[in-house]
Protein backbone atom coordinates (compact mmCIF):
# COMPACT_ATOMS: atom_id res chain seq x y z
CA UNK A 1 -32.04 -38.82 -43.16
CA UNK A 2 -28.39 -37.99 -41.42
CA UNK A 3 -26.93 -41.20 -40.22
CA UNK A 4 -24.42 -40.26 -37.11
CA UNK A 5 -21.68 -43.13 -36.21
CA UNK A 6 -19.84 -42.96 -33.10
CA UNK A 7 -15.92 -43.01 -33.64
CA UNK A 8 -15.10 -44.93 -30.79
CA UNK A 9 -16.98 -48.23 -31.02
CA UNK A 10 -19.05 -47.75 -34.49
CA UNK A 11 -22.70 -47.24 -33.23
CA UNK A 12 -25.04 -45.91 -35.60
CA UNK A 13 -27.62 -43.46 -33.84
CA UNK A 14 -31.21 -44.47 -36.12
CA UNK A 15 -33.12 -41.68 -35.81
CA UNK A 16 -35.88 -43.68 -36.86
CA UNK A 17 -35.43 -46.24 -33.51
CA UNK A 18 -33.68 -43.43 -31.42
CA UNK A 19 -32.68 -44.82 -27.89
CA UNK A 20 -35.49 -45.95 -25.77
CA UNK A 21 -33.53 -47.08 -23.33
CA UNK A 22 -31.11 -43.52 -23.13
CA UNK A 23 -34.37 -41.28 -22.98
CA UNK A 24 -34.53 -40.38 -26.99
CA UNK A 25 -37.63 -41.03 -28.48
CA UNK A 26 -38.29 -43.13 -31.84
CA UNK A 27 -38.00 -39.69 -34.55
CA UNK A 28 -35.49 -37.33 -32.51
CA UNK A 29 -33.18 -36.04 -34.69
CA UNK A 30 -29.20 -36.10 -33.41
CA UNK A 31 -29.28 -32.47 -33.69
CA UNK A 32 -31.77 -32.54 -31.04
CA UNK A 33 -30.42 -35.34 -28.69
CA UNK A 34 -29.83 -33.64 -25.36
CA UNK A 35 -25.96 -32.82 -24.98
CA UNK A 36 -25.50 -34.91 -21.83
CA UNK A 37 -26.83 -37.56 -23.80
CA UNK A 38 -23.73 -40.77 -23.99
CA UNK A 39 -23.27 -43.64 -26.09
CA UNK A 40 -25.43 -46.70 -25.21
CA UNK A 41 -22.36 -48.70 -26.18
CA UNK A 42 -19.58 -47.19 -24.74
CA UNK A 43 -20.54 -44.23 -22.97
CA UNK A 44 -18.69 -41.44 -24.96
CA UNK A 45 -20.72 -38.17 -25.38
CA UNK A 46 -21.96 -36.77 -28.72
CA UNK A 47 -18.85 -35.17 -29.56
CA UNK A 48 -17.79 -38.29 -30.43
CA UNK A 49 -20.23 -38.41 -33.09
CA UNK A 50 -19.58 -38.02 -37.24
CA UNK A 51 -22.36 -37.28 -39.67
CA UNK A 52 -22.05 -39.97 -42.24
C-alpha cells in the first residue's frame, strides 16, 4: 500500500483510515480521492501530496 505525505505540514493520508471527516471513506485509494479534496491539517490540495 502507497503511503502519500503532504509536503507542507507532514500528514500521512492512511488509506486504510481514509478521512471520515473530509468525505473519503476507510479503503479509498489517493489515486481516487476527489481532486477538490484538501488537507485535513492545513488545507493544501492534493498537489501537495508525495508518494512515499
Amino acid at each position: 500500500m502507497n503511503e502519500w505525505t503532504c509536503t507542507v505540514c507532514g500528514y500521512v493520508y492512511n488509506q486504510e483510515l481514509g478521512d471520515p471527516d473530509g468525505g473519503i471513506a476507510p479503503g479509498t485509494k489517493f489515486e481516487d480521492i476527489p481532486d477538490d479534496w484538501v488537507c485535513p491539517v492545513c488545507g493544501v490540495g492534493k498537489d501537495m501530496f508525495e508518494l512515499n
